[in-house]
Protein backbone atom coordinates (compact mmCIF):
# COMPACT_ATOMS: atom_id res chain seq x y z
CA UNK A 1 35.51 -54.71 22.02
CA UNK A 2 36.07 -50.91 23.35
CA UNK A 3 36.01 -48.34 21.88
CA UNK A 4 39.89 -46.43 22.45
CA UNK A 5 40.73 -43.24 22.25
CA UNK A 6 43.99 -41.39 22.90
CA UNK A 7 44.32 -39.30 26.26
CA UNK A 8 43.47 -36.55 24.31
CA UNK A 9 40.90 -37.32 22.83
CA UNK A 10 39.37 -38.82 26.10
CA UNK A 11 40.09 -35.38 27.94
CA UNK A 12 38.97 -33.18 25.15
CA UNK A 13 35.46 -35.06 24.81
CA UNK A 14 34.72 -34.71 28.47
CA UNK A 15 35.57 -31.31 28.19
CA UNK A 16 33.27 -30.42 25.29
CA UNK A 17 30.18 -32.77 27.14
CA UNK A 18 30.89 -31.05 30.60
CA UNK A 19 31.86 -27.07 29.76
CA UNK A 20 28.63 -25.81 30.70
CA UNK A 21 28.36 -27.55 34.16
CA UNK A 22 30.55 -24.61 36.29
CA UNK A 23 29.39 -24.92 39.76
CA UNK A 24 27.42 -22.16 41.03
CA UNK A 25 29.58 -19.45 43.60
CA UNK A 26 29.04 -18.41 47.09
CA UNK A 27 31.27 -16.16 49.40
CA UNK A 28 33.24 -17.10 52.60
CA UNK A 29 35.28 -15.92 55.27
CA UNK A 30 38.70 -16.53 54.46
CA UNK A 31 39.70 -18.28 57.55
CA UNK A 32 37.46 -20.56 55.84
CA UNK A 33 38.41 -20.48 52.35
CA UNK A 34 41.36 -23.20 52.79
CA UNK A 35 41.30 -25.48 50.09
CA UNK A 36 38.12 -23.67 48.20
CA UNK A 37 38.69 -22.43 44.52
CA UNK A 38 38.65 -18.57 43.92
CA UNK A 39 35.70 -17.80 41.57
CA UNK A 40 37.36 -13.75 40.37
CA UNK A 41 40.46 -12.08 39.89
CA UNK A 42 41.48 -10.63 43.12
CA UNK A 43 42.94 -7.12 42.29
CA UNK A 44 44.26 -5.15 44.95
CA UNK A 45 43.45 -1.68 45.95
CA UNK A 46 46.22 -0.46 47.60
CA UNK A 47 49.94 -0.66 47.68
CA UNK A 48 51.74 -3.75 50.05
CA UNK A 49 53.46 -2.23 51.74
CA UNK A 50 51.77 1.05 51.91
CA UNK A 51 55.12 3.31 52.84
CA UNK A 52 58.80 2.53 52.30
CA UNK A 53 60.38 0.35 55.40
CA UNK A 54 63.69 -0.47 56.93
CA UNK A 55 64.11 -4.40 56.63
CA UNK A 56 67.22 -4.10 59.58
CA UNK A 57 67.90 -2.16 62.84
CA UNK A 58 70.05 0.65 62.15
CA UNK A 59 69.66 4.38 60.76
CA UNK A 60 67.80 6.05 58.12
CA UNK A 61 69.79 7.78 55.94
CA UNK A 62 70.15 9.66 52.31
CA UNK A 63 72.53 6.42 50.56
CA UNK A 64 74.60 9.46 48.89
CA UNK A 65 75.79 10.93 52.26
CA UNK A 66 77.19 7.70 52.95
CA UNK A 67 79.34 6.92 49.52
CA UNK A 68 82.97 6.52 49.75
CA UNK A 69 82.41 5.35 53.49
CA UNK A 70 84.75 2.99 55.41
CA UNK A 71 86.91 1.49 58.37
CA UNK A 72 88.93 4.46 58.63
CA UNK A 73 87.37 7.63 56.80
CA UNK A 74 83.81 6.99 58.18
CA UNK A 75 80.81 9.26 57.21
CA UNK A 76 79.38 11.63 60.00
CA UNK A 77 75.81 12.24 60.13
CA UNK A 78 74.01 14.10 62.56
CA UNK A 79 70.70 12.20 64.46
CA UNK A 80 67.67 14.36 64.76
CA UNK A 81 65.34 11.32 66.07
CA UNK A 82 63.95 8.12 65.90
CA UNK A 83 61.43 6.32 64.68
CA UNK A 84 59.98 3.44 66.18
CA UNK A 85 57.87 0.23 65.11
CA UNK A 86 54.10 1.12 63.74
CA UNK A 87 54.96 5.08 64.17
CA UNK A 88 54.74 7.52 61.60
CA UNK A 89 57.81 9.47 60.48
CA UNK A 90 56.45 12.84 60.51
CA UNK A 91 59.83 14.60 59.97
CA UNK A 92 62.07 14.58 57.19
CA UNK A 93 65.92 14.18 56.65
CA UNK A 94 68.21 16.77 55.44
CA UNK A 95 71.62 15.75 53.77
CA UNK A 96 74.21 15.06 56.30
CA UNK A 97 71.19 13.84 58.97
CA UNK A 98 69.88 10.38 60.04
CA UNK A 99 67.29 9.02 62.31
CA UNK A 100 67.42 5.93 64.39
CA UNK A 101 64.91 3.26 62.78
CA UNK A 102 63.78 -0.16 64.00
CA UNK A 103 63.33 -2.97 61.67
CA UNK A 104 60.09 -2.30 59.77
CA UNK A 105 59.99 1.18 60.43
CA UNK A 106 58.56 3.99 58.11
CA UNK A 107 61.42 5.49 56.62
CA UNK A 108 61.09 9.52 56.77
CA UNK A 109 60.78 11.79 53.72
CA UNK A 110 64.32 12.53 52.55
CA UNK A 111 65.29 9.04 53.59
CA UNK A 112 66.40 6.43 50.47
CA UNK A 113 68.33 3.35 52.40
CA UNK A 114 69.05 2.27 55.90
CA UNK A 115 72.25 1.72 57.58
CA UNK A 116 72.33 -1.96 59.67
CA UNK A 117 73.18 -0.69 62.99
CA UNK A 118 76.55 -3.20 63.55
CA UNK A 119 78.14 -0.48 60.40
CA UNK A 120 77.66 2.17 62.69
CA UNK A 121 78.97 3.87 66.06
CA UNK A 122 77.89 7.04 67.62
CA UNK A 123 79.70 9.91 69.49
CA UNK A 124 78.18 13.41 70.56
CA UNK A 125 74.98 13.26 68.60
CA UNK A 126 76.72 12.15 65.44
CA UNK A 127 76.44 8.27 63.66
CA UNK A 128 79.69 7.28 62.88
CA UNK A 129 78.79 5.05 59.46
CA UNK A 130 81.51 2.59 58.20
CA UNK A 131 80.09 1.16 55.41
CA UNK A 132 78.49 2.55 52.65
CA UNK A 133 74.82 1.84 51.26
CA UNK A 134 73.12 2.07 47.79
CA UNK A 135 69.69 3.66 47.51
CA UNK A 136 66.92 1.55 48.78
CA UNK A 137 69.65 -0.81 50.46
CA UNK A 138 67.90 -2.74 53.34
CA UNK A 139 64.64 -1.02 52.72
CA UNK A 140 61.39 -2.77 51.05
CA UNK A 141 59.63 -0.05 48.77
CA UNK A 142 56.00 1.29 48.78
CA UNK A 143 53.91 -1.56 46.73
CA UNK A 144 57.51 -3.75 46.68
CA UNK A 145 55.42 -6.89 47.62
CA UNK A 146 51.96 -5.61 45.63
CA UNK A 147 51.52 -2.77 43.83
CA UNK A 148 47.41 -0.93 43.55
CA UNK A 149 46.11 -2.29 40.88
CA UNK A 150 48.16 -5.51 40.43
CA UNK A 151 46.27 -9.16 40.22
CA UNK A 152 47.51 -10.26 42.98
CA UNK A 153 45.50 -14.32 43.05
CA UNK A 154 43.80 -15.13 39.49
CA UNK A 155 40.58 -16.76 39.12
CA UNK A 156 41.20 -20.69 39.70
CA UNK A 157 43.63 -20.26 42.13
CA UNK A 158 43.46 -23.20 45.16
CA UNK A 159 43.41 -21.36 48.00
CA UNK A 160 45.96 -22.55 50.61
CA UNK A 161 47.96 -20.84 53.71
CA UNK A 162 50.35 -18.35 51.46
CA UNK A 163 46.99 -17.20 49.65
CA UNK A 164 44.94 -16.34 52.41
CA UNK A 165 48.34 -14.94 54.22
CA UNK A 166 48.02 -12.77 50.86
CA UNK A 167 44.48 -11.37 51.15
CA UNK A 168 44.50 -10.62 54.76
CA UNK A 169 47.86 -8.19 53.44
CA UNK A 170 44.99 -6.96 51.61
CA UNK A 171 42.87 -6.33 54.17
CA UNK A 172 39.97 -9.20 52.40
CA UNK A 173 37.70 -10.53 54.68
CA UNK A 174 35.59 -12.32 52.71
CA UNK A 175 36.28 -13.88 49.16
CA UNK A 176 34.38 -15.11 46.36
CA UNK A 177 35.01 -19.17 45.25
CA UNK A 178 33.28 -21.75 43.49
CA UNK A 179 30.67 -24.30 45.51
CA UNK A 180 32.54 -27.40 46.05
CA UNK A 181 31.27 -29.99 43.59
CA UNK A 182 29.72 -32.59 44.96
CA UNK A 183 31.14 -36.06 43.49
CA UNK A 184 29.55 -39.64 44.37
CA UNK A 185 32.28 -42.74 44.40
CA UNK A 186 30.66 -46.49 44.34
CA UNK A 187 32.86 -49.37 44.14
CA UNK A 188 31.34 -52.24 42.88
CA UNK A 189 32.64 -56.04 42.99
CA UNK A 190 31.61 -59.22 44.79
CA UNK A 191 35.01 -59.33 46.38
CA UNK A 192 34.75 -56.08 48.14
CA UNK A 193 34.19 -55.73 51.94
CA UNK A 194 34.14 -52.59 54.03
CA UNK A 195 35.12 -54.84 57.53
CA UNK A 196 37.94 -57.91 57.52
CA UNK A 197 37.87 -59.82 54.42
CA UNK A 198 37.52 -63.39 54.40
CA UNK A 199 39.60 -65.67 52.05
CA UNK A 200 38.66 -64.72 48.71
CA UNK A 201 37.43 -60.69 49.04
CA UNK A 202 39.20 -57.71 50.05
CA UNK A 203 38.95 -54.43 51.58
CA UNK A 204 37.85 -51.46 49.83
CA UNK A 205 40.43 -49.47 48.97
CA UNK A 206 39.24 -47.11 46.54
CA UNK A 207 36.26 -45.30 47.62
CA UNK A 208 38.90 -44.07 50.33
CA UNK A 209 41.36 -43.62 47.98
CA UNK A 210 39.35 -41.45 45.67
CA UNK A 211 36.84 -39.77 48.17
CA UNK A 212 40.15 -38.81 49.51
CA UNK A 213 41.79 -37.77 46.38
CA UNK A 214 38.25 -35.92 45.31
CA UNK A 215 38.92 -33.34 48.76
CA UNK A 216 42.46 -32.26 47.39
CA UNK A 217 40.76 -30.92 44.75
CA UNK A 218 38.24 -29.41 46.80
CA UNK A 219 35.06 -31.47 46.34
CA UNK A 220 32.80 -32.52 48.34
CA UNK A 221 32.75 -36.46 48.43
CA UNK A 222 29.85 -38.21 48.19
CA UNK A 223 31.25 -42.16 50.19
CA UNK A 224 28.34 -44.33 48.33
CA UNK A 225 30.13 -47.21 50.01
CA UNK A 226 30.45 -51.11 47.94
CA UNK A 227 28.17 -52.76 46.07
CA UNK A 228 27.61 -56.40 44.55
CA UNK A 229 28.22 -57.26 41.25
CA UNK A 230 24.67 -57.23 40.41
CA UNK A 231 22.95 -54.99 37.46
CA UNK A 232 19.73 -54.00 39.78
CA UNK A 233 22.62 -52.81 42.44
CA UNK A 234 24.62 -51.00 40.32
CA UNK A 235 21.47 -49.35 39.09
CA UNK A 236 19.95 -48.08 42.00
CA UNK A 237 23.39 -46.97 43.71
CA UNK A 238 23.64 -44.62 40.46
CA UNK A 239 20.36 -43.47 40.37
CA UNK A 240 20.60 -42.62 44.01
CA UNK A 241 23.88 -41.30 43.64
CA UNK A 242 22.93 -38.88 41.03
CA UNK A 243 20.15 -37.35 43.00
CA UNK A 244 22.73 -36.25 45.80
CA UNK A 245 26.12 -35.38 43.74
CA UNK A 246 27.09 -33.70 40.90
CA UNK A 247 29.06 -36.47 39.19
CA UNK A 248 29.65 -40.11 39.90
CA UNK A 249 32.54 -42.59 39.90
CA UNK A 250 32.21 -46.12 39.90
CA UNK A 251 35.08 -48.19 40.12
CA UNK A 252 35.67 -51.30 38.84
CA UNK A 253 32.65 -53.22 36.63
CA UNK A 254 34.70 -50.94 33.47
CA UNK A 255 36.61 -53.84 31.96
CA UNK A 256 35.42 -56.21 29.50
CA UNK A 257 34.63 -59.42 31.55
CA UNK A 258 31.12 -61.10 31.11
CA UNK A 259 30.35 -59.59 34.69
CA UNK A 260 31.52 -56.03 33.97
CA UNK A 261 28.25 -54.61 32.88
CA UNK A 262 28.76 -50.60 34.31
CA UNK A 263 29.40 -49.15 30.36
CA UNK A 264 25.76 -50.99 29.82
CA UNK A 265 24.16 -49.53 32.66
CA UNK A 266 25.33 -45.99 31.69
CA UNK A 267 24.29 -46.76 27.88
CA UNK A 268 20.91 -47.73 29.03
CA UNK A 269 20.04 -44.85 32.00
CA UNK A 270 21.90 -42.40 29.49
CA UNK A 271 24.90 -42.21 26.68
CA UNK A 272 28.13 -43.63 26.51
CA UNK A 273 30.70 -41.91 25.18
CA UNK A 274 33.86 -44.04 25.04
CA UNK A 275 34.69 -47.24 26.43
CA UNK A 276 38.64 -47.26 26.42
CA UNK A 277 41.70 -45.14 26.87
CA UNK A 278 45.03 -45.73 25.56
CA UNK A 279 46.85 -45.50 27.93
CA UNK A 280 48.10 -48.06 31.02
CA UNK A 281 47.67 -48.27 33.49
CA UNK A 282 43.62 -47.99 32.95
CA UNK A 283 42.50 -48.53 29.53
CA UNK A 284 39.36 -49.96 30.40
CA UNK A 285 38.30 -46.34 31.56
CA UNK A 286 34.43 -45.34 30.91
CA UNK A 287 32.83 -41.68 30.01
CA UNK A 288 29.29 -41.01 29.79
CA UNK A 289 26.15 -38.92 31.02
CA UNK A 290 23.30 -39.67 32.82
CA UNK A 291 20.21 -37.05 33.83
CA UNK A 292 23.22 -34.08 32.42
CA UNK A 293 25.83 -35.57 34.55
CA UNK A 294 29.58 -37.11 33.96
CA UNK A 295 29.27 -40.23 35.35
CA UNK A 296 32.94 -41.91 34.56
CA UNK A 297 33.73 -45.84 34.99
CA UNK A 298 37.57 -46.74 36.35
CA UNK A 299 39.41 -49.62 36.95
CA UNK A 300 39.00 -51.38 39.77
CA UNK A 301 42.80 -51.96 40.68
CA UNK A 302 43.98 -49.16 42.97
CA UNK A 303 46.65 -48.02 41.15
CA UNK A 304 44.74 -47.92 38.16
CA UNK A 305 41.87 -46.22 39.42
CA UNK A 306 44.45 -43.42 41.28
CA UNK A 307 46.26 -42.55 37.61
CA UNK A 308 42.70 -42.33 36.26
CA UNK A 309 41.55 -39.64 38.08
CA UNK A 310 44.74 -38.27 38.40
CA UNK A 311 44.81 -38.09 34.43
CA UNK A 312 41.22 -38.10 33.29
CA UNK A 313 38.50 -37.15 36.23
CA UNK A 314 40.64 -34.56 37.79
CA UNK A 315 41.02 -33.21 33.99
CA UNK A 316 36.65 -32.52 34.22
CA UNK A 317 37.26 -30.75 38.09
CA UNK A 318 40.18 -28.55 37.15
CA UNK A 319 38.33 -27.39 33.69
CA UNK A 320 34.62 -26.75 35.70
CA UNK A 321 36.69 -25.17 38.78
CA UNK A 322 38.66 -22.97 36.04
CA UNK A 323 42.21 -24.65 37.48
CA UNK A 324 45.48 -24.32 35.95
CA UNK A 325 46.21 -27.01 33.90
CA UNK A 326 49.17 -29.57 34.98
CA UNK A 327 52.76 -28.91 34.74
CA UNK A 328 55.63 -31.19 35.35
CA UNK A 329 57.18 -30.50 38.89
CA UNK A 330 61.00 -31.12 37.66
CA UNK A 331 62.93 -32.91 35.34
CA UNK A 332 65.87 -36.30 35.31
CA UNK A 333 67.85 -38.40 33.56
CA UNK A 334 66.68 -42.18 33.42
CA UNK A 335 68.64 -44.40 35.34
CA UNK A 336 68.27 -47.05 33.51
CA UNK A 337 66.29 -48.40 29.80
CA UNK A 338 63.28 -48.54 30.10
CA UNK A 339 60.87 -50.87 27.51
CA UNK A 340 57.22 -50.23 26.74
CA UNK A 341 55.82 -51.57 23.16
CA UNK A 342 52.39 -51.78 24.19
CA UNK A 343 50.72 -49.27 21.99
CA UNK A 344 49.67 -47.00 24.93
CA UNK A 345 50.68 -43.92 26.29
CA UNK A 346 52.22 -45.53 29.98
CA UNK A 347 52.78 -43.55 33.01
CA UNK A 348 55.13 -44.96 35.73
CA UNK A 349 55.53 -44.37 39.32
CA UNK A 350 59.43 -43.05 40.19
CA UNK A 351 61.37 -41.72 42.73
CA UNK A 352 64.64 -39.36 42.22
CA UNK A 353 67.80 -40.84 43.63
CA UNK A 354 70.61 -38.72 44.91
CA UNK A 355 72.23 -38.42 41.66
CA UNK A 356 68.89 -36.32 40.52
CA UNK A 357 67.99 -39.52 38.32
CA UNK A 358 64.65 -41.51 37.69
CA UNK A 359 64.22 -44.18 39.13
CA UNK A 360 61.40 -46.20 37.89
CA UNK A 361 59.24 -48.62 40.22
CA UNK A 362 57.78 -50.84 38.34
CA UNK A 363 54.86 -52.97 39.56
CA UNK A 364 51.10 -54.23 38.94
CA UNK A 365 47.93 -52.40 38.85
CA UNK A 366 46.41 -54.28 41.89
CA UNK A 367 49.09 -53.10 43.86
CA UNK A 368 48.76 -49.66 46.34
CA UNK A 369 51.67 -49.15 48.48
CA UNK A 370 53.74 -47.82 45.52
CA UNK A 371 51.79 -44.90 45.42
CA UNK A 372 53.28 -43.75 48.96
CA UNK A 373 56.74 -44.84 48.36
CA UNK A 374 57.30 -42.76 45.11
CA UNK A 375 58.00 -39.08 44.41
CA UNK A 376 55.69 -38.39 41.01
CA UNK A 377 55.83 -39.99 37.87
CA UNK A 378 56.54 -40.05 34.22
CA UNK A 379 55.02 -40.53 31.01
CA UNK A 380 55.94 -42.69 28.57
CA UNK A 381 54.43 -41.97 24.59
CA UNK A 382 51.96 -44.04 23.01
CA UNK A 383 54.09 -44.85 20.10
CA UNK A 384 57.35 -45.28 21.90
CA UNK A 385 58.79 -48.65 22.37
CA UNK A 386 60.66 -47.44 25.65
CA UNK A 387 63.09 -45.19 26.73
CA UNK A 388 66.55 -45.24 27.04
CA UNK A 389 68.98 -44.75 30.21
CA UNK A 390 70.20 -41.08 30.24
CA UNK A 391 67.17 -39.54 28.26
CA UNK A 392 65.71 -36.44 29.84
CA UNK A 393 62.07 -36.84 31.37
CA UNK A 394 59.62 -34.59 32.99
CA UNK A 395 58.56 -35.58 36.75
CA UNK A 396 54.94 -34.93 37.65
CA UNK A 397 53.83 -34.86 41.34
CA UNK A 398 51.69 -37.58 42.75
């Protein structure tokens, strides 16, 4: 019999067994940094930009001077110099004056706004303007993008391309994240076979699925590789496994089957904290520690084993690497009724047709290739006997 919890419950247990294990820190060059967790606030010293620019080609000028300008009454401003890219304007504007200005050129002191160059025409030292400008029109402002002493990444941020475009603005070299936690995968079954499969096994799918799954969100995968349905195996692949990582999965072995013995193993090396989720696809999930470390049993159907780390393990990395929680990418309308009495919480693979409506693809837990053909899922409540066509639901990425 196992021993079922809610989602909830599930997630807030491993949470209270694992808060203590954050993963030491280290600092790295941020060309390296891609994909690493940032371990501090990172505040920023300095305004970005650090002087008021023109965003267009065209003229600096005081906006006021320009007012009531137009087609045929345009305003007549004298030109006194220009200023070109990655110069300094070290002379400043008088009413009824303007300075040539490239785009992203330091506007001079006296300057407010800039006039796009195809408004304008010149005669005899004079810039004929024919359209007026507000102040700071076609100019980005001192600290516009970041401002001294704004946070510009918070702690748990996943660094990718924007955020290290951010801190070289900032003039960072180096930054301070989290070690990448190191996490074993095993996948145990008879059936299972790295090379071709003869009639009766199949090809492991999961330890690439989840060792792959594991590096978007920046760990370090430990590949353990398959092992046979044998206690003594199972055994000494965790043992192993726990000297070299700082968590383990093994997949399949979590169901209740006479041959499914992985909740007994992790009872006997160390504790077992649940047997059970409710929730499909993967209630027969597992939870426990061994030697201080999570060591979590999951289904051994693919798509199972993908929406329990998606839902449970990643859950235990996003709370050690101090991640953001989840939040649902968009929102539908159901295409059509959807039924689910089974006294779990369901989640359900969809894709958004052109209509902006769910679509859901329904299948089995064995099977994989839905997970590439669909655009997120949804969630269905535990105590929900379905949903109906045309009811709003929340779209989570994949």
């Amino acid at each position: 019999m196992l021993n079922v919890l809610t989602r909830e419950e599930a997630v807030a247990l491993i949470k209270e067994k694992t808060s203590h294990l954050h993963p030491e820190t280290e600092n790295v060059n941020i060309l390296s940094s891609r994909g690493r967790v940032l371990a501090c606030d990172i505040v920023s010293h300095e305004d970005v930009p650090s002087f008021d620019r023109t965003t267009v080609d065209g003229y600096a000028v005081c906006a006021a001077d320009t007012f009531g300008a137009g087609a045929s009454v345009p305003a007549q401003l004298e030109i006194i110099g220009e200023i070109l890219m990655g110069e300094s304007a070290d002379f400043t504007l008088k009413r009824g004056q303007c300075a040539r200005i490239s785009t992203g050129g330091m506007l001079p002191a006296g300057a407010d706004a800039a006039v796009m160059v195809e408004h304008t025409d010149t005669a005899e030292g004079l810039c004929l303007v024919y359209k007026s400008v507000a102040p700071y029109e076609n100019v980005t402002k001192k600290g516009d993008d970041i401002s001294m002493g704004e946070t510009a990444l918070e702690k748990g941020t996943l660094i990718g391309a924007p955020q290290i475009g951010i801190l070289a603005a900032l003039g960072i070299d180096e930054v301070t994240v989290y070690k990448k936690p190191a996490v074993a995968v095993i996948s145990t079954g008879d059936e299972i076979v790295k090379g071709k499969p003869q009639p009766g096994q199949i090809r492991d799918v999961n330890s690439y699925l989840l060792c792959s799954a594991l590096r978007e969100y920046g760990c370090d995968a430990v590949d353990y590789g398959a092992v046979a349905d044998k206690r003594d195996e199972i055994e000494n692949a965790l043992t192993d496994c726990l000297r070299k990582a700082d968590a383990v999965i093994i997949s399949g072995g979590s169901s209740a089957g006479a041959r499914d013995m992985t909740v007994d193993i992790i009872g006997t090396l160390g504790e077992a904290f649940f047997h059970g989720i409710a929730m499909k696809p993967g209630k027969p999930t597992i939870f426990g520690m061994v030697e201080g470390k999570p060591v979590f049993g999951l289904p051994g159907h693919p798509l199972a084993a993908y929406f329990v780390f998606r839902l449970i393990v990643a859950g235990y990395i996003k709370s050690i690497l101090s991640l953001p929680p989840d939040k649902p990418a968009s929102t539908g309308t159901l295409c059509v009724n959807i039924p689910s009495n089974h006294g779990r919480e369901e989640f359900l693979c969809v894709q958004i047709n052109e209509k902006n409506e769910i679509v859901p693809l329904h299948t089995k837990s064995g099977v994989i290739s839905v997970l590439s053909s669909a655009q997120g899922f949804i969630r269905i409540p535990r105590n929900a006997e379905g949903l109906n066509k045309g009811t709003s639901v929340e779209v989570y990425k994949l």
